[in-house]
Protein backbone atom coordinates (compact mmCIF):
# COMPACT_ATOMS: atom_id res chain seq x y z
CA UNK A 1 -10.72 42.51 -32.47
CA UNK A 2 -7.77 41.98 -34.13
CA UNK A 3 -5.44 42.96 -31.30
CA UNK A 4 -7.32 39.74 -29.64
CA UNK A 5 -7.14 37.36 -32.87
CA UNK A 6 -3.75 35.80 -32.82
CA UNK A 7 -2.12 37.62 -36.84
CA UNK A 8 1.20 35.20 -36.61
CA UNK A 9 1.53 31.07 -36.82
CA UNK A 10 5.07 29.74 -37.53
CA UNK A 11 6.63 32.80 -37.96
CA UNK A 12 9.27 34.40 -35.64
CA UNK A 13 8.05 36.93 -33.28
CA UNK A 14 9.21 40.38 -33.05
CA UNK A 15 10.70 42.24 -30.51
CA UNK A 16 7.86 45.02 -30.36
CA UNK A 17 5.16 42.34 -30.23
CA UNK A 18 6.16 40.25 -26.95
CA UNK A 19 4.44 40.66 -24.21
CA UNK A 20 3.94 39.04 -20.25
CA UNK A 21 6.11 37.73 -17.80
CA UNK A 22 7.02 33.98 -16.54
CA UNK A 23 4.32 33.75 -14.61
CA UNK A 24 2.07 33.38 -17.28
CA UNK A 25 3.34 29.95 -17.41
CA UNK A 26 2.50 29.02 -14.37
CA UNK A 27 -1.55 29.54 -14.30
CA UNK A 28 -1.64 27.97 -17.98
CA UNK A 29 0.06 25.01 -16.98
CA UNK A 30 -1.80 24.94 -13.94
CA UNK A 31 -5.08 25.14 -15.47
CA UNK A 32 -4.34 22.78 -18.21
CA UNK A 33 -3.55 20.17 -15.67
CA UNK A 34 -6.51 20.49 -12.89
CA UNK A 35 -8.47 18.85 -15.50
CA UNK A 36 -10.51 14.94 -15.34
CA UNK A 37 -7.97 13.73 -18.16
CA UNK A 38 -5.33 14.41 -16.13
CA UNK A 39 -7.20 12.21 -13.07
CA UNK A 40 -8.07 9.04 -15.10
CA UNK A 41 -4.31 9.08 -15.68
CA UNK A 42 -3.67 8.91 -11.93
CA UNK A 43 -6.08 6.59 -11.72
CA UNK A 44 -4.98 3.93 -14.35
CA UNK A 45 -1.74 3.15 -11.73
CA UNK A 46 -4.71 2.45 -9.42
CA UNK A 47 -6.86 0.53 -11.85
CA UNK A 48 -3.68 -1.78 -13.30
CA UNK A 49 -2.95 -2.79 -9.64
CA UNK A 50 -0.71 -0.47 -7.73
CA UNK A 51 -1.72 0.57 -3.87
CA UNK A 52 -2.83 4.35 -3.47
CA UNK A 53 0.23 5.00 -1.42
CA UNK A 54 2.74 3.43 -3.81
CA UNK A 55 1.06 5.23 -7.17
CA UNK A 56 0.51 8.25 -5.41
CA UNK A 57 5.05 8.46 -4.91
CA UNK A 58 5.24 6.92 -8.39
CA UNK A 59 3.11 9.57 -9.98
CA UNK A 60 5.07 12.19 -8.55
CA UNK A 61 8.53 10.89 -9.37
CA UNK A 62 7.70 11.27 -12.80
CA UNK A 63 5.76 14.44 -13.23
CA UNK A 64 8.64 15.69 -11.20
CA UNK A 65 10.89 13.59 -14.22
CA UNK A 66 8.75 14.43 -17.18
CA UNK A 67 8.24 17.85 -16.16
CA UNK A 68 12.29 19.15 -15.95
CA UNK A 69 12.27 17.71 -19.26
CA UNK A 70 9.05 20.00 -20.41
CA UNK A 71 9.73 23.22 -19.03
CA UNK A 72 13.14 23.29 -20.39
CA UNK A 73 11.34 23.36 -23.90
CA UNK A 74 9.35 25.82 -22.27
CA UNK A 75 12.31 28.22 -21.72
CA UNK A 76 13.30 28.16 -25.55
CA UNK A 77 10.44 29.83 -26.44
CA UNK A 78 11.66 33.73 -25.13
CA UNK A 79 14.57 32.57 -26.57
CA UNK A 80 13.55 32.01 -30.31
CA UNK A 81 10.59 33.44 -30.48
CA UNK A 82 9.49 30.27 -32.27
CA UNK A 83 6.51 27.44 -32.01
CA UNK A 84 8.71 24.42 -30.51
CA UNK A 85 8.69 22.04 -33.51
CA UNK A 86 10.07 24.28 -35.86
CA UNK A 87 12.91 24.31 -33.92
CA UNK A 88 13.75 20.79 -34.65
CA UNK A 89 14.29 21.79 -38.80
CA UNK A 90 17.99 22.37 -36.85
CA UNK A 91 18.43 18.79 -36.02
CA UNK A 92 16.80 16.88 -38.63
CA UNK A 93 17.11 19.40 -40.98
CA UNK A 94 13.91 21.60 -42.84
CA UNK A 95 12.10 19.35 -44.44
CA UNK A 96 13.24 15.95 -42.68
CA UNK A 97 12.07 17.61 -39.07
CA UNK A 98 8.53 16.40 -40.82
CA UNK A 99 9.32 13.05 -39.46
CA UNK A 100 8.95 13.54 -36.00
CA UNK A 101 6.24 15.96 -36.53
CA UNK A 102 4.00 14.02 -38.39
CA UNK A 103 4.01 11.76 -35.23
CA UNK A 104 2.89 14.99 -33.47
CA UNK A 105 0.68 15.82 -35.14
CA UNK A 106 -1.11 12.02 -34.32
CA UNK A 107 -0.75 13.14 -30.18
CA UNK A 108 -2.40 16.18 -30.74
CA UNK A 109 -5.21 14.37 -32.81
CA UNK A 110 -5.45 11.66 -30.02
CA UNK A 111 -5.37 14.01 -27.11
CA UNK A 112 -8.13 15.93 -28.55
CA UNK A 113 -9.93 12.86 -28.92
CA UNK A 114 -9.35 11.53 -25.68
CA UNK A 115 -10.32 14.65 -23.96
CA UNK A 116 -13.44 15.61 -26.11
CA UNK A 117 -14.37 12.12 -25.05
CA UNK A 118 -14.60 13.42 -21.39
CA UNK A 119 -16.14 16.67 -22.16
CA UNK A 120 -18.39 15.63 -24.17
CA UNK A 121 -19.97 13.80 -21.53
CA UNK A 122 -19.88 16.58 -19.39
CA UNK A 123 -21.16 18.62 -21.67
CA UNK A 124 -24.20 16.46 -22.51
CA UNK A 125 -25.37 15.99 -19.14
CA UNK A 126 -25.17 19.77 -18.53
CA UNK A 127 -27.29 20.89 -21.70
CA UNK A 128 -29.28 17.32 -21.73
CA UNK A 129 -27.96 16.55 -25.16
CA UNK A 130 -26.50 13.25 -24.58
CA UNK A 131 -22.68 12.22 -24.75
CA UNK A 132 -22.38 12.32 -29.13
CA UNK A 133 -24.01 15.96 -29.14
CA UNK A 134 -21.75 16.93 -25.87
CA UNK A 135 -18.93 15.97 -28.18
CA UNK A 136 -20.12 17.84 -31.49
CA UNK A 137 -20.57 20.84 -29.45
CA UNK A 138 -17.19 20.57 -27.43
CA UNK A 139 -15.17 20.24 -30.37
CA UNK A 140 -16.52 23.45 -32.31
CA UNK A 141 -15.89 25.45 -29.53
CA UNK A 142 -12.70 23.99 -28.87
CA UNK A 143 -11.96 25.20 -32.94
CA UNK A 144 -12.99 28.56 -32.40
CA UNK A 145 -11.06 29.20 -29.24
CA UNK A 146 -8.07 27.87 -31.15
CA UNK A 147 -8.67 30.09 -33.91
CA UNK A 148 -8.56 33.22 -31.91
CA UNK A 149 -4.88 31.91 -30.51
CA UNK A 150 -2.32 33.21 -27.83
CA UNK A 151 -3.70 35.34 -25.68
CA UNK A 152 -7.68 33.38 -25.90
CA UNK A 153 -5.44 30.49 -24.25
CA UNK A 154 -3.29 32.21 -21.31
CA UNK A 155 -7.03 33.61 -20.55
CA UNK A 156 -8.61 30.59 -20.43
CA UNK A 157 -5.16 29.25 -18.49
CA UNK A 158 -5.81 32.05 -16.01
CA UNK A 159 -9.32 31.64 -15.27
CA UNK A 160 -9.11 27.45 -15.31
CA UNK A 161 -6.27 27.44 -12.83
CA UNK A 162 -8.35 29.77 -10.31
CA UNK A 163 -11.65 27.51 -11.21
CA UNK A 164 -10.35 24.29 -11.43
CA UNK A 165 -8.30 24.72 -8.40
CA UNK A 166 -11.60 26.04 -6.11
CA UNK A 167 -13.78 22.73 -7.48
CA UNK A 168 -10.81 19.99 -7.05
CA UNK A 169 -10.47 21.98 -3.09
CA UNK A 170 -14.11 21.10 -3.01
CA UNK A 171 -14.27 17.79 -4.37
CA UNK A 172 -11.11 16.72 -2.74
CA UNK A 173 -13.03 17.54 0.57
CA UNK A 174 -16.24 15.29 -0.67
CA UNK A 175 -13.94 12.33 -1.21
CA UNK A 176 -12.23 12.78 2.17
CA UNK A 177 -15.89 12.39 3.70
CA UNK A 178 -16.39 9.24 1.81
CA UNK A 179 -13.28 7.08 2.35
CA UNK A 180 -10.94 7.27 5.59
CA UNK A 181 -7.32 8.60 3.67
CA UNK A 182 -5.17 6.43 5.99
CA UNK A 183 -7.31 3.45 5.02
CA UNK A 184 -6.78 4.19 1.50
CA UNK A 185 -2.69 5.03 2.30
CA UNK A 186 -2.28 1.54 4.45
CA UNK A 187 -1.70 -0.66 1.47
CA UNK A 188 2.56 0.09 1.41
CA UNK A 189 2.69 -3.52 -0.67
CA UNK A 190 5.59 -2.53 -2.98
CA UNK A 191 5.69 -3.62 -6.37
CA UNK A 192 8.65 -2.53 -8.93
CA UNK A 193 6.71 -2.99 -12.09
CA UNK A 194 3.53 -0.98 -11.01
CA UNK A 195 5.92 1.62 -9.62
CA UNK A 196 7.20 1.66 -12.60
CA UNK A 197 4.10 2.06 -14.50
CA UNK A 198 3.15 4.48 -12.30
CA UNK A 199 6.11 6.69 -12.82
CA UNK A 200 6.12 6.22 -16.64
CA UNK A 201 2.37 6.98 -16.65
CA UNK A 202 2.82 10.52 -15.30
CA UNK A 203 6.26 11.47 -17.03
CA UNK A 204 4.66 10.52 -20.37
CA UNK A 205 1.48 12.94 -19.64
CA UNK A 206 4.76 15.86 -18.71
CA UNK A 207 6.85 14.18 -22.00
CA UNK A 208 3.89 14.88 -24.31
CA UNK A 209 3.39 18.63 -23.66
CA UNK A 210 7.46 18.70 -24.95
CA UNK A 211 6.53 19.34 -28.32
CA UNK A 212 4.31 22.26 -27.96
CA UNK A 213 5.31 23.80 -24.73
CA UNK A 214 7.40 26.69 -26.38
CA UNK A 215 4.21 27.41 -28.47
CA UNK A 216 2.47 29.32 -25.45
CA UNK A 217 6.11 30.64 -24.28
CA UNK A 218 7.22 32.32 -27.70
CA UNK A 219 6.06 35.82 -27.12
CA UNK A 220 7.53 36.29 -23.67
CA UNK A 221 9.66 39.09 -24.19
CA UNK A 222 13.74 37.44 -25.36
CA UNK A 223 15.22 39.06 -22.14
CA UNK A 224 12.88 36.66 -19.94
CA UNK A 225 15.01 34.77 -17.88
CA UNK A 226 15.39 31.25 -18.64
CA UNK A 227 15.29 30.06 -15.46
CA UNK A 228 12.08 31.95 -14.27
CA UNK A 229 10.72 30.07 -17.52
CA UNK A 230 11.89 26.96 -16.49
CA UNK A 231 10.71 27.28 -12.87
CA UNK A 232 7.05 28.44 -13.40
CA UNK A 233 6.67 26.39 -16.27
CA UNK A 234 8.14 23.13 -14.10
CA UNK A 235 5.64 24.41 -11.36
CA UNK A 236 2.47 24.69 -12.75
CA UNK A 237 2.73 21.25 -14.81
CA UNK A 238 3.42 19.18 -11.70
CA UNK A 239 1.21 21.12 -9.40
CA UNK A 240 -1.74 20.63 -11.84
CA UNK A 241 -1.01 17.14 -12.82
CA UNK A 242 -0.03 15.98 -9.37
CA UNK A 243 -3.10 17.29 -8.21
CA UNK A 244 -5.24 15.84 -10.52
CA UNK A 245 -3.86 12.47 -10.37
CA UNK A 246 -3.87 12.23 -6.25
CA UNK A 247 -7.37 12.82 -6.61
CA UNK A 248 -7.95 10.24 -9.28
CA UNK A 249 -5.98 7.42 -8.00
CA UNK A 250 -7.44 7.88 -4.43
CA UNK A 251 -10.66 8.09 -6.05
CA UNK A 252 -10.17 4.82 -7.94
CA UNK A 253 -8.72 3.29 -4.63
CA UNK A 254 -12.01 4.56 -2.87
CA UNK A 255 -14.35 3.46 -5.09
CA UNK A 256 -12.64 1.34 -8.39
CA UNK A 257 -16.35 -0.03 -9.15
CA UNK A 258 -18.28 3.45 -9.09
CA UNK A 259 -15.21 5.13 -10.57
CA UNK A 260 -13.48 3.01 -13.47
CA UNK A 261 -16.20 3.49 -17.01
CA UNK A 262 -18.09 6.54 -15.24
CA UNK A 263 -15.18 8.75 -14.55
CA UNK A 264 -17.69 12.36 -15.30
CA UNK A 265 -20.18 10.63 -13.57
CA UNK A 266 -18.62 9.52 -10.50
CA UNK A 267 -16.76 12.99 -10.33
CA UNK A 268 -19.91 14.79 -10.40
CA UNK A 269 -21.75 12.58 -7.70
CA UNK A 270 -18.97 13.35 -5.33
CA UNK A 271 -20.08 17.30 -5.13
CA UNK A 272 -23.95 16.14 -5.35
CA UNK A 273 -26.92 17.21 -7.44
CA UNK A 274 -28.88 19.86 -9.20
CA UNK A 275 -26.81 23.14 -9.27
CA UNK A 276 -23.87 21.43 -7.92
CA UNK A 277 -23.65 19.18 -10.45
CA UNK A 278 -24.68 21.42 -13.04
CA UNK A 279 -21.19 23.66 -11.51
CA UNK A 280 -19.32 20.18 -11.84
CA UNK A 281 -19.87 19.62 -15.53
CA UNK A 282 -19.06 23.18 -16.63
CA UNK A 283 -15.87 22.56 -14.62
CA UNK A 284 -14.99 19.86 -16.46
CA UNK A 285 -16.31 20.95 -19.17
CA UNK A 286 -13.63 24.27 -18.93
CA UNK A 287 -10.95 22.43 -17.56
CA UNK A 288 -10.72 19.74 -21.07
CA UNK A 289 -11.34 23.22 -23.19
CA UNK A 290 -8.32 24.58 -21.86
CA UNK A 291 -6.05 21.48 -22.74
CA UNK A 292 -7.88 20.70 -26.10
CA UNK A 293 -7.23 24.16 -27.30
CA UNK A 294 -3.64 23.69 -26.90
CA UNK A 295 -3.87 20.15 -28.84
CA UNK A 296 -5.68 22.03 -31.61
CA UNK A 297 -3.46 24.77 -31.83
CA UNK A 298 -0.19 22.74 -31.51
CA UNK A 299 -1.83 20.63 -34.01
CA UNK A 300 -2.12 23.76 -36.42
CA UNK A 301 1.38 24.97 -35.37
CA UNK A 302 2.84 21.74 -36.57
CA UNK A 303 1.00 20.93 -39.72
CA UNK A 304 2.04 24.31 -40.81
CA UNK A 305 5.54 23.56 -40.11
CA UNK A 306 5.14 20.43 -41.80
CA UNK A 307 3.47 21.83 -45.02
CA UNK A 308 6.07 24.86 -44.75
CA UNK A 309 8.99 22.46 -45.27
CA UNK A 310 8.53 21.91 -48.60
CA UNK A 311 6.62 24.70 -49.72
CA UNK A 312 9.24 27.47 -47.86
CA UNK A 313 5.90 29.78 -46.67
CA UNK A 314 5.74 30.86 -42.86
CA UNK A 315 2.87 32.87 -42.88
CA UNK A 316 -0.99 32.02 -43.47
CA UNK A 317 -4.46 34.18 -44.17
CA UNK A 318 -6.73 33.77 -41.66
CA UNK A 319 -8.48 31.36 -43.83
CA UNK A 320 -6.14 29.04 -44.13
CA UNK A 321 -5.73 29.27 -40.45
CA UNK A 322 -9.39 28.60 -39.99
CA UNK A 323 -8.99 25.48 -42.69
CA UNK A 324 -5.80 23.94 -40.45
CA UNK A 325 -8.13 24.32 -37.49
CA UNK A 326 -11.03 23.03 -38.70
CA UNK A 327 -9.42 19.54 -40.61
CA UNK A 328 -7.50 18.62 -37.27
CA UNK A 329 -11.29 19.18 -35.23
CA UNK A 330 -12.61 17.01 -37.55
CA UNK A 331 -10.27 14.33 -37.74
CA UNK A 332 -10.37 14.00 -33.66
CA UNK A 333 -13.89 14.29 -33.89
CA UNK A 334 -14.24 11.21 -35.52
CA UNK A 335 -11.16 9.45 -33.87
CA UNK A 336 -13.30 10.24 -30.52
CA UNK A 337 -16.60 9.36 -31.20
CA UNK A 338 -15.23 6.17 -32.76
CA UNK A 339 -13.30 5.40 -29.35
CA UNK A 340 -15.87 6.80 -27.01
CA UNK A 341 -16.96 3.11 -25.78
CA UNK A 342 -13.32 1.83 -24.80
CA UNK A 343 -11.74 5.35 -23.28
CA UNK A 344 -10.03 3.59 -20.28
CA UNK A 345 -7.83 0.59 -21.55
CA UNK A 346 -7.06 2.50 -25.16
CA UNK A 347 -6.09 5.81 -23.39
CA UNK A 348 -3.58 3.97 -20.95
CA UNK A 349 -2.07 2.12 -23.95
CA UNK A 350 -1.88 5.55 -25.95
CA UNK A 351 -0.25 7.21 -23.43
CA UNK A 352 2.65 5.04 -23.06
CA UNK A 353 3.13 4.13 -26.41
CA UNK A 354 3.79 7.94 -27.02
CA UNK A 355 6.48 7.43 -24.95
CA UNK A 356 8.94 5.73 -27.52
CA UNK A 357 8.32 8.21 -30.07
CA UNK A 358 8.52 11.27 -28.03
CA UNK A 359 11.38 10.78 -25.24
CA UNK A 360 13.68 10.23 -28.40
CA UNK A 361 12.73 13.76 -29.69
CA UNK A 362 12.65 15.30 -26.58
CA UNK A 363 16.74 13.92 -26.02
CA UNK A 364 17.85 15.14 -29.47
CA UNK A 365 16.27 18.54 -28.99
CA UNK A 366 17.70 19.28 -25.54
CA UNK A 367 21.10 18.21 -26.16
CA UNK A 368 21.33 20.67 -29.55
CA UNK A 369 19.82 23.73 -27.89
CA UNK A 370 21.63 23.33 -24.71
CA UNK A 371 24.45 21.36 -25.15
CA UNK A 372 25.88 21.65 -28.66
CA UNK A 373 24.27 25.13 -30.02
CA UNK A 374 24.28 26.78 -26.68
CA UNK A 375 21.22 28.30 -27.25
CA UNK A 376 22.04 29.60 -30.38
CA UNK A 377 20.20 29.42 -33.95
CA UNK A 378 20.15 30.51 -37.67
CA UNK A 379 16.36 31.49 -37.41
CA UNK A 380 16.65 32.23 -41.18
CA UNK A 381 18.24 29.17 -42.16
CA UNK A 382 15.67 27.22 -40.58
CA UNK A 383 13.27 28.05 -43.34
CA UNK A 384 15.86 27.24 -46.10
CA UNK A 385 16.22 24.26 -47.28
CA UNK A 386 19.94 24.53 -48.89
CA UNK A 387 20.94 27.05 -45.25
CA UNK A 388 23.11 25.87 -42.98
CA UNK A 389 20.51 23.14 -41.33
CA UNK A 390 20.08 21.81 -45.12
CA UNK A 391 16.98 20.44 -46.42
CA UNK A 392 17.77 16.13 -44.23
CA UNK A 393 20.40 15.30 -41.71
CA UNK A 394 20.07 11.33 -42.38
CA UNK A 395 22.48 11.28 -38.62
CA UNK A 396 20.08 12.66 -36.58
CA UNK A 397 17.14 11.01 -38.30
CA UNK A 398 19.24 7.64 -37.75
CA UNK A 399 19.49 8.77 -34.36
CA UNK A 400 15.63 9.56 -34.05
CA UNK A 401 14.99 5.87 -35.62
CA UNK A 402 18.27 3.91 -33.28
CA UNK A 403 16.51 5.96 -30.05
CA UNK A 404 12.91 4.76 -30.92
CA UNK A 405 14.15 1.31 -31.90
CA UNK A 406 16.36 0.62 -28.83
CA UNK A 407 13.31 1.09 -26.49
CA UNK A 408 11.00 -1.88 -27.85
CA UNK A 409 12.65 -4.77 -26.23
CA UNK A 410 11.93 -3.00 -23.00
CA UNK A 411 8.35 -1.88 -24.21
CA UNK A 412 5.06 -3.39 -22.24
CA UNK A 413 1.43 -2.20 -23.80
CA UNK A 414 -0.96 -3.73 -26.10
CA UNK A 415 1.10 -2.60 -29.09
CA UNK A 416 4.24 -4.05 -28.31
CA UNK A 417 5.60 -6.34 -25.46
CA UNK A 418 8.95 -6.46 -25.44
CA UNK A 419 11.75 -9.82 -24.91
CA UNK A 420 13.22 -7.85 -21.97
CA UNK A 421 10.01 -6.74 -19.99
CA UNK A 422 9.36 -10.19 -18.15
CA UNK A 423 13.06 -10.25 -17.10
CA UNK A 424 12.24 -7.02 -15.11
CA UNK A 425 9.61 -8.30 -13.49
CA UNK A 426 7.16 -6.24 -16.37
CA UNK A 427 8.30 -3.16 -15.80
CA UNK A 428 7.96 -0.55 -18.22
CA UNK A 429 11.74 1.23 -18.61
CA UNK A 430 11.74 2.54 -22.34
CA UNK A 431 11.44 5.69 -22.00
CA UNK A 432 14.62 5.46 -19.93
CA UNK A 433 16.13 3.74 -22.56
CA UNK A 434 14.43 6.25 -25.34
CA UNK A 435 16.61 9.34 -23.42
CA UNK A 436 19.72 7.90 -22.70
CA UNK A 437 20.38 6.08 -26.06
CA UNK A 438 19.63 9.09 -28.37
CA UNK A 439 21.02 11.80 -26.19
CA UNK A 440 24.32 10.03 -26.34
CA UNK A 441 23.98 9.06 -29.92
CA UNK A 442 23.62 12.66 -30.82
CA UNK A 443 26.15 14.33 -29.13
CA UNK A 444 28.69 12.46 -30.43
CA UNK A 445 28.19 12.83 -33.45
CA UNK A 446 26.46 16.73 -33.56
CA UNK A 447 29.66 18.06 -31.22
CA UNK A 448 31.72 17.73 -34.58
CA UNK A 449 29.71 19.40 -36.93
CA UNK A 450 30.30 22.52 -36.03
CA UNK A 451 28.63 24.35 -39.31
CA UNK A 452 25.70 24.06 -38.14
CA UNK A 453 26.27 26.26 -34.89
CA UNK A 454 26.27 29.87 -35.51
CA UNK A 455 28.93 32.15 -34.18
CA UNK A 456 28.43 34.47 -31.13
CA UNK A 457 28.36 38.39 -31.64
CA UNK A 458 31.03 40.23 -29.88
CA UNK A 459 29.92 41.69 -27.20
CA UNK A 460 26.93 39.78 -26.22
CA UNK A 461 27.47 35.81 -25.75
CA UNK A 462 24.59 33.87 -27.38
CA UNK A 463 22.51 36.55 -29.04
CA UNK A 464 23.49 36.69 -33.20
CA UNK A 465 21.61 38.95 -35.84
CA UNK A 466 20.39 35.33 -37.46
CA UNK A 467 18.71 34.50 -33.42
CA UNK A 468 17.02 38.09 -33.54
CA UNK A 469 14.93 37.10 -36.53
CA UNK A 470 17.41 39.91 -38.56
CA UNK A 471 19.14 39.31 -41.63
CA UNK A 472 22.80 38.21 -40.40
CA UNK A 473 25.89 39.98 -42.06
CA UNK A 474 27.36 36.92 -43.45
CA UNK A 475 25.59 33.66 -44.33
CA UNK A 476 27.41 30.30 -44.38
CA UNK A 477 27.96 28.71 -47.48
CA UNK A 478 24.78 26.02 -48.35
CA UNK A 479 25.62 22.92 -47.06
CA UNK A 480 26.30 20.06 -50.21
């Protein structure tokens, strides 16, 4: 049992304990995404006024978009060794990387909502329970799969993507027989805006995996090559997810009436009743189990790292494991059964709104790892508050706050309509803004400190005792 039971959370992972190859990334991601979340999403470019053939290019263009900028979060993982957020204590420093992951921690608690939302109803028509039991039930199991960890989730990534794939081949078929595709396709009415929103609706589902993609990544063995990381990772996301949403928004272009409020429902009528159906909800039903675990567990992984920050532990009993687990189930618990009546219009608005807080992240990140530490950290340091990443690094926080700040004149939801939007004809271009501004911003000023970058070893470009989770030979003095 405990070879099964995940022993590590925040910790680095050693070299005698990694294990799988690349493709591992592929089936989670691929499962995760073949999922009825990941269809209302296609569908809201539908619902919001776009034409199927119009959304359907959209949608692509930004999983495509959203996804580069995922998997290559993916590919740190071998690299470090490391759950993704933790990784940012070498930006914003060990205990000011909390900003950003408290916000993080919020996704995780409103994807789990959203999603237990949608399984819950699934799983109350299948066991007859009704939609607030289906949810009760969903979320405990989603806990307990959580608890168990790493290899629990590639499972449940492997056997998703091969059942998930089979049911949206057979439902895909069912909705063929229903509406006439080039009827659905003949509406080529182009409209910038809901392109636009089309585009930023699917790159914000990629964007939002950023933060914990590394998490299921991290015990790929360090030689993995980063671009067979990249490449399955990049793969399965956009498969999945472009997948999904086809089906949804030619499913809300079919039928927008039958469809839009009763997405299980609708779903389920496609393949037809009694067994059928009964197949359908424990699809969808395993489908949102294998994305909610994530949340949960990228939840835990970052309220750890938060807590850690100040209180300079990396490790946990499996009790307090269980207690992480447990609070974040509860809290999206409630958020969900609280939210359960308005899904549709609140999850659209969510989604984007992520956007500004998580494309300026996403820019900072990249351009350290890649750009200005080449791939190279003090893993030490990062748990050491007066190490060479220091306990705040008010520039890149600035940076964090400019990035997020310089999108909301070009922001359109519920939250926040910004003075710019109606001169672009409403589109939706923040989270354009929210990668360009920061990504410069940073660089320019990150390129000169140059005590924060750890040197090379001789002999082998990149790799430094301090990246191997070793103690290094010589540690820098603390910064002041």
């Amino acid at each position: 049992m405990a070879a099964v039971v995940e022993q590590r959370s925040i910790e680095v992972v050693p070299d005698d304990e990694r294990h799988g190859t690349p493709v591992s990334q592929f089936t989670l991601w691929l499962g995760a995404n073949l999922q009825i979340t990941a269809v209302v999403t296609g569908a809201l470019a539908v619902v919001f006024g776009a034409g199927a053939f119009w959304s359907l290019a959209g949608l692509l263009l930004g999983n495509l978009l959203g996804g580069a900028v995922m998997a290559l979060h993916s590919a740190q993982g071998p690299r470090l060794g490391l759950p993704q957020m933790i990784s940012s204590r070498a930006q914003f420093g060990v205990r000011g990387a909390v900003v950003p992951l408290a916000l993080v921690i919020v996704m995780y608690i409103g994807f789990f909502a959203s999603g237990t939302v949608l399984a819950g109803q699934a799983v109350g028509e299948l066991t007859h329970l009704g939609a607030t039991a289906g949810i009760l039930v969903f979320a405990a199991v989603t806990a307990v799969a959580a608890a168990v960890g790493y290899r629990l989730i590639h499972l449940l990534g492997r056997v998703a993507s091969v059942v998930c794939a089979l049911a949206f081949l057979y439902l895909g078929a069912r909705l063929l027989e229903r509406a006439d595709l080039a009827v659905l396709l003949h509406d080529r009415s182009f409209s910038f805006p809901l392109f636009l929103l089309a585009v930023s609706l699917s790159a914000s589902w990629q964007l939002a995996f950023g933060p914990y993609v590394a998490d299921y990544s991290r015990y790929l063995p360090r030689h993995t090559s980063t671009r067979a990381t990249f490449w399955w990772t990049l793969s399965g996301s956009v498969l999945g997810s472009q997948w999904s949403m086809t089906f949804g928004a030619l499913a809300a272009a079919a039928a927008p009436t039958a469809f839009v409020g009763h997405e299980v429902s609708y779903v389920v009528s496609l393949g037809g009743a009694g067994l059928t159906a009964s197949a359908l909800y424990f699809v969808i039903a395993l489908g949102k189990l294998t994305i909610n675990v994530l949340n949960t567990y990228g939840g835990f992984m970052s309220l750890v790292t938060s807590v850690s920050g100040f209180r300079g532990r990396t490790t946990l009993t499996p009790r307090g494991r269980a207690a992480y687990i447990t609070g974040i189930m509860l809290v999206g618990t409630a958020v969900a059964l609280l939210g359960k009546d308005s899904f549709l219009t609140s999850f659209k608005d969510f989604l984007l709104f992520l956007l500004t807080f998580f494309t300026p992240w996403s820019a900072i990140n990249l351009v350290d790892y890649y750009l200005i530490s080449k791939e190279r950290y003090d893993i030490p340091a990062l748990s050491d508050p007066a190490g060479r990443y220091g306990a705040w690094n008010g520039k890149a926080l600035a940076v964090y706050g400019a990035g997020v700040l310089a999108q909301f004149p070009f922001l359109a939801t519920h939250f926040s309509t910004g003075p710019l939007v109606a001169p672009l004809g409403g589109a939706d271009v923040s989270w354009l803004v929210g990668l360009a501004v920061p990504a410069v911003l940073y660089r320019s000023f990150a390129r000169r400190d140059t005590g924060r970058i750890p040197p090379a070893a001789a002999g082998e470009p990149g790799r430094t005792p301090a990246n191997t989770g070793e103690s290094p030979t010589a540690r820098p003095a603390p910064r002041p």
